[in-house]
Protein backbone atom coordinates (compact mmCIF):
# COMPACT_ATOMS: atom_id res chain seq x y z
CA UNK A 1 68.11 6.54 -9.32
CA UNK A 2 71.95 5.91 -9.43
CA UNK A 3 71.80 5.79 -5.82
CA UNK A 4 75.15 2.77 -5.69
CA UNK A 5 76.98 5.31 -7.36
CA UNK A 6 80.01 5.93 -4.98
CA UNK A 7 83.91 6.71 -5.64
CA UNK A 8 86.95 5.45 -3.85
CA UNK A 9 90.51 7.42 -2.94
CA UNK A 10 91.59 8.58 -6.29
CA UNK A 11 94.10 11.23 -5.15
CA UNK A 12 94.86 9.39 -1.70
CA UNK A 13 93.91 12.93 -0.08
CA UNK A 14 94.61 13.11 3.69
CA UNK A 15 94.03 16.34 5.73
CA UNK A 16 93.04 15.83 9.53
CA UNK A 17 91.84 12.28 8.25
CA UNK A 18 91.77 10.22 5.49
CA UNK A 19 89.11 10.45 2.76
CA UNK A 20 87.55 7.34 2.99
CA UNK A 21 87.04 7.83 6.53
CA UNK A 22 85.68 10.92 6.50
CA UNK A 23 83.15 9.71 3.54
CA UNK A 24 81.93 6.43 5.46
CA UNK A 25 81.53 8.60 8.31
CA UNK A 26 79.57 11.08 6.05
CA UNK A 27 77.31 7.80 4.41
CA UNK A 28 76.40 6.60 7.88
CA UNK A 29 74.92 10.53 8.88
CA UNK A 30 73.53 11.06 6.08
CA UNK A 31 72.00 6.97 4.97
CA UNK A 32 73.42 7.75 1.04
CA UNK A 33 76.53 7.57 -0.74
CA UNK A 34 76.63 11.17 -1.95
CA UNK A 35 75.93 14.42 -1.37
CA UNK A 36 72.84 14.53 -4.39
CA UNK A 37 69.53 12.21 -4.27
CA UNK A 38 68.17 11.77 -7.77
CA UNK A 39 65.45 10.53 -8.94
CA UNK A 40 62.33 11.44 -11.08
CA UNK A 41 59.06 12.66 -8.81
CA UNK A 42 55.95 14.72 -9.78
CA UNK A 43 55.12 18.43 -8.77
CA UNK A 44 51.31 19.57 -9.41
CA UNK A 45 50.76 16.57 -11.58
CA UNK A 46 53.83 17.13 -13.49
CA UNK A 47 56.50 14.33 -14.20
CA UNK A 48 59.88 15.40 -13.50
CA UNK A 49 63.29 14.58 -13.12
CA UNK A 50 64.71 15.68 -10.03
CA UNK A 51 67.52 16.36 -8.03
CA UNK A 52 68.68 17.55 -4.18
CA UNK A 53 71.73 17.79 -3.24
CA UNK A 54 72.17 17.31 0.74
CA UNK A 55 74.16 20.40 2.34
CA UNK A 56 74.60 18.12 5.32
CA UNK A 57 75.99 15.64 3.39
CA UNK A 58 80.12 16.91 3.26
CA UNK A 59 78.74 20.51 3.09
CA UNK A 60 76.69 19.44 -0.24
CA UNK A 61 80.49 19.40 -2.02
CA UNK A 62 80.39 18.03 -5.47
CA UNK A 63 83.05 15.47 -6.15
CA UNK A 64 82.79 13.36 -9.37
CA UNK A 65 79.68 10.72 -7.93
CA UNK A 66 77.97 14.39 -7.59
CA UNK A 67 78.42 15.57 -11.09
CA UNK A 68 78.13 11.62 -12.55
CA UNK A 69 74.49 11.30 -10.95
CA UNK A 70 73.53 14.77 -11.96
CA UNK A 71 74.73 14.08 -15.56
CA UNK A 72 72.68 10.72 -15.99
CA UNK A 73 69.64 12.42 -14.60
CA UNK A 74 69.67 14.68 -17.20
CA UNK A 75 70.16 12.69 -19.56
CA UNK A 76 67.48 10.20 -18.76
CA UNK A 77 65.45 13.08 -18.60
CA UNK A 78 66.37 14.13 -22.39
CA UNK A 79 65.24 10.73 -23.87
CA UNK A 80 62.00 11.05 -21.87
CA UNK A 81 61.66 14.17 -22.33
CA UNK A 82 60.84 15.49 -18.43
CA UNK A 83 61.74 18.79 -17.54
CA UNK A 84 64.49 18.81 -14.77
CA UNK A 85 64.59 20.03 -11.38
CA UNK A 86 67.52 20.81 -9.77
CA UNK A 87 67.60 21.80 -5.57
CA UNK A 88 70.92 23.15 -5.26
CA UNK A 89 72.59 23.71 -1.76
CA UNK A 90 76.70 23.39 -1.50
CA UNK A 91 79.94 24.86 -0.44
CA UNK A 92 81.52 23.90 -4.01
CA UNK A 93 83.68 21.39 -5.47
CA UNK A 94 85.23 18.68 -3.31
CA UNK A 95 88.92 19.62 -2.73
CA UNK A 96 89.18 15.81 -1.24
CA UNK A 97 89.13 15.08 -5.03
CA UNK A 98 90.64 18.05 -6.44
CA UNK A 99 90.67 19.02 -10.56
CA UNK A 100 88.75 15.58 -10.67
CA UNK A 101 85.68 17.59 -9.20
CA UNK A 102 86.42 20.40 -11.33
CA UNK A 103 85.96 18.44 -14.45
CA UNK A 104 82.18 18.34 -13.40
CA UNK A 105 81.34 21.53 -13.76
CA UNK A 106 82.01 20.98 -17.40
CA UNK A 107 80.16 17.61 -17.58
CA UNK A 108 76.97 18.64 -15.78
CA UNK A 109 77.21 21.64 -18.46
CA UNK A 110 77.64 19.80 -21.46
CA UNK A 111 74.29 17.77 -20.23
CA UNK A 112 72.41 20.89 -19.94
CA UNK A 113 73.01 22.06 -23.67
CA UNK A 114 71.71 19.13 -24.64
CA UNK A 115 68.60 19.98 -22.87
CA UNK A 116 68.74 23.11 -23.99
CA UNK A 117 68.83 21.81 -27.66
CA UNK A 118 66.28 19.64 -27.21
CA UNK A 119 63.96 22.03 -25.74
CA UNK A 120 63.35 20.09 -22.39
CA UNK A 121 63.35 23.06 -19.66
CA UNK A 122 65.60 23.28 -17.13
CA UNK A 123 64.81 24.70 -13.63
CA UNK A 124 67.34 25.28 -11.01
CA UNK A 125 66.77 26.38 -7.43
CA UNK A 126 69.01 27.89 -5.26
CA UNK A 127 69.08 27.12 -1.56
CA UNK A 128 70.86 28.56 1.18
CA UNK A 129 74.05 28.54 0.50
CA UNK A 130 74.94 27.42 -2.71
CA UNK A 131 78.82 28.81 -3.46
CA UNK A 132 82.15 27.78 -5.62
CA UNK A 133 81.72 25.38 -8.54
CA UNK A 134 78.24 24.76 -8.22
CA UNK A 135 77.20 28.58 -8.21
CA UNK A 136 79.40 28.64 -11.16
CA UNK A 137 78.22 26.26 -13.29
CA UNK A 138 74.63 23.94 -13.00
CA UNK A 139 73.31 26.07 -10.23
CA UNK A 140 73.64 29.11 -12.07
CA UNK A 141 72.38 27.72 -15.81
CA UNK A 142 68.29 27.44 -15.25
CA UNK A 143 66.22 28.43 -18.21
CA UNK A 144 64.92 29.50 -14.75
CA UNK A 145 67.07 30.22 -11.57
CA UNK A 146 65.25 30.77 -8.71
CA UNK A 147 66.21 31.22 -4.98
CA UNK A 148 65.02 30.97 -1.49
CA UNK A 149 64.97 34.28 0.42
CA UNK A 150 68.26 35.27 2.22
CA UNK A 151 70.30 32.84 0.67
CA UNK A 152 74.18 33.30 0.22
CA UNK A 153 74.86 32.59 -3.25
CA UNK A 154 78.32 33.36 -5.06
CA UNK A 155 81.87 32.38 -5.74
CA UNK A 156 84.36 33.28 -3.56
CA UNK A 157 83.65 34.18 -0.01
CA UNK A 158 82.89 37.75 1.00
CA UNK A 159 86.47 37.79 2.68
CA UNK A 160 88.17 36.27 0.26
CA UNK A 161 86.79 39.07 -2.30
CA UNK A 162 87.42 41.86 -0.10
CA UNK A 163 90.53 40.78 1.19
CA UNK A 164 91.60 40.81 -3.02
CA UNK A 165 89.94 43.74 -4.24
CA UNK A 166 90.42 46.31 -1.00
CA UNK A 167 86.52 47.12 -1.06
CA UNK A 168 84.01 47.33 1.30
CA UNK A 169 81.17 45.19 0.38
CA UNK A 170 77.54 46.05 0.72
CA UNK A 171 75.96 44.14 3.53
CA UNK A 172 73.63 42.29 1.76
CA UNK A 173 76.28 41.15 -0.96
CA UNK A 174 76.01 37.37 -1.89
CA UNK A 175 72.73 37.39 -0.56
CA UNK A 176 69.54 36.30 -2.75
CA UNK A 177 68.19 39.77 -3.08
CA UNK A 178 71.26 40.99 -4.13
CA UNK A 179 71.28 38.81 -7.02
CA UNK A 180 68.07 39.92 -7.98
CA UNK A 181 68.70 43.24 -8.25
CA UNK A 182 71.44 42.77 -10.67
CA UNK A 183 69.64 40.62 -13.05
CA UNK A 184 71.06 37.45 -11.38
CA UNK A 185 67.87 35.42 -10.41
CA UNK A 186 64.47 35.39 -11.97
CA UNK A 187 62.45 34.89 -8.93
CA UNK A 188 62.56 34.77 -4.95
CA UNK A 189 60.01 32.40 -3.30
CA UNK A 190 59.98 30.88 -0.27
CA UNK A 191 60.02 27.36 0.32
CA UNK A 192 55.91 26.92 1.30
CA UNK A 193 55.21 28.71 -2.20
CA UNK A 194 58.01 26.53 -4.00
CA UNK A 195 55.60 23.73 -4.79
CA UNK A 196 53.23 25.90 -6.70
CA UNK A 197 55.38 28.10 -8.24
CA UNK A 198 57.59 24.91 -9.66
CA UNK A 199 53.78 23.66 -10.99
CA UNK A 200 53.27 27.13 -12.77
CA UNK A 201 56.83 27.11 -14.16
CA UNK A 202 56.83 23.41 -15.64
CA UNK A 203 53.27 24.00 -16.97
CA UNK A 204 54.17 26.88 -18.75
CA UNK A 205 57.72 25.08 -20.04
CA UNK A 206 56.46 21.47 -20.44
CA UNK A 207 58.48 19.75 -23.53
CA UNK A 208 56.43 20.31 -26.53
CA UNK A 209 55.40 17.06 -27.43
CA UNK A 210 52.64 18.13 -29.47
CA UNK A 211 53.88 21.01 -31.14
CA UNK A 212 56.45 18.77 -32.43
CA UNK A 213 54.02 16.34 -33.91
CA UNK A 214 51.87 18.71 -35.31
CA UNK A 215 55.06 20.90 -37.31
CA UNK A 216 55.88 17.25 -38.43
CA UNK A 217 52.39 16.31 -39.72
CA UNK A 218 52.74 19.82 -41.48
CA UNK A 219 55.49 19.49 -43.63
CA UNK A 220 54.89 15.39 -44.25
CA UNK A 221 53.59 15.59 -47.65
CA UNK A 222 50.12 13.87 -48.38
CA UNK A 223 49.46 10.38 -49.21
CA UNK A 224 46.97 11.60 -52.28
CA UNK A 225 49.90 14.22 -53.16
CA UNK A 226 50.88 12.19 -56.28
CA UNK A 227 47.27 12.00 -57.26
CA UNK A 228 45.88 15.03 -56.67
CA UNK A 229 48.89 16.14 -59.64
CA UNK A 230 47.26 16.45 -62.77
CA UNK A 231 48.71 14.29 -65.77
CA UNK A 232 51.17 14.91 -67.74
CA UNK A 233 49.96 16.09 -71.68
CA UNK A 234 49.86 13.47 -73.48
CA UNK A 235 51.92 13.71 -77.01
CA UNK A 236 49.71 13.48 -80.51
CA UNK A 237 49.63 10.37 -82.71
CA UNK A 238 51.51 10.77 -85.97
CA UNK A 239 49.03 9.80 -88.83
CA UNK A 240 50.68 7.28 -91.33
């Protein structure tokens, strides 16, 4: 879905080449526009709506085709109500578009909370790496955030951090295990478990159709309602 999506030169950006040089080489490697296929799939028999984002791809950066496609999955998935799949893998936001990728993280966001409103779950899976604006905002929002073992996973860059705070970092900082020591993940599961665990997950969070139908069939009131009311006393005849 939304695979024409693409985006030109909006900020003219040149470092050792120009931007759109550096995308078209970047659509030939990779045979799609972006650096996110979306689409909707099923996993164990479930429908979903899904999305993988291509680390080879620009180093899976997310400029604004990235957060656009992400945004209209999920909402395609709210009006059908299919849970959403996210398979995150990135270096961050695209600095070849600058605060114009920013603005994503906000957008992509504002789509979840109106999953989360609806209550259409929301699972997001973190590959290895997934950093900057995508840790910080979609990849880091699951109803259920799960990882693949040793993934990085964070912000900033270990150097960066210790370079700005004057600590030594634990070795295994940024890494998924890390994270779920500190109440950062929910689970760790390796890819050839990923397929059943996802099934599991989705069974367990599946829209609730029915529930929804049946609290609305509880509070309708009957048909016979206005019969089943006895009448009202009737008043007695004045004698002449």
């Amino acid at each position: 879905m939304f695979a024409d999506l693409a985006i030109g030169d909006p900020l003219e950006f040149v470092d050792s080449r120009p931007y759109p040089v550096r995308m078209e080489a970047a659509r030939r490697a990779a045979g799609h526009n972006d650096a996110v296929l979306t689409g909707t799939a099923k996993i164990e028999g479930h429908e979903i709506a899904l999305a993988i984002m291509d680390f080879g791809f620009m180093g899976g950066s997310m400029g604004v085709v990235v957060g656009e496609k992400i945004a209209l999955l999920m909402d395609h998935a709210l009006k059908r109500r299919l849970p959403v799949v996210v398979f995150a893998a990135s270096g961050g936001a695209r600095m070849q578009e600058g605060v114009l990728s920013l603005m994503q993280m906000a957008k992509v966001s504002s789509a979840i909370a109106r999953l989360r409103d609806a209550r259409i779950p929301y699972i997001s899976m973190l590959g290895d790496p997934t950093t900057g604006g995508v840790a910080a905002s979609f990849a880091s929002l699951g109803d259920v955030n799960i990882a693949e073992p040793g993934a990085v996973i964070g912000f900033a860059g270990r150097r960066v951090i210790e370079q700005t705070t004057n600590l030594q970092l634990p070795d295994d900082f940024q890494t998924s295990e890390f994270l779920m020591a500190h109440g950062m993940l929910d689970a760790i599961v390796p890819r050839h478990k990923m397929r059943r665990t996802l099934g599991q997950l989705i069974d367990i969070l599946r829209p609730p159709k029915l529930r929804v139908k049946a609290k609305s069939r509880a509070t309708a009131k009957p048909r016979t309602e206005a019969a089943a009311k006895p009448p009202p006393p009737t008043k007695p005849r004045k004698r002449k």
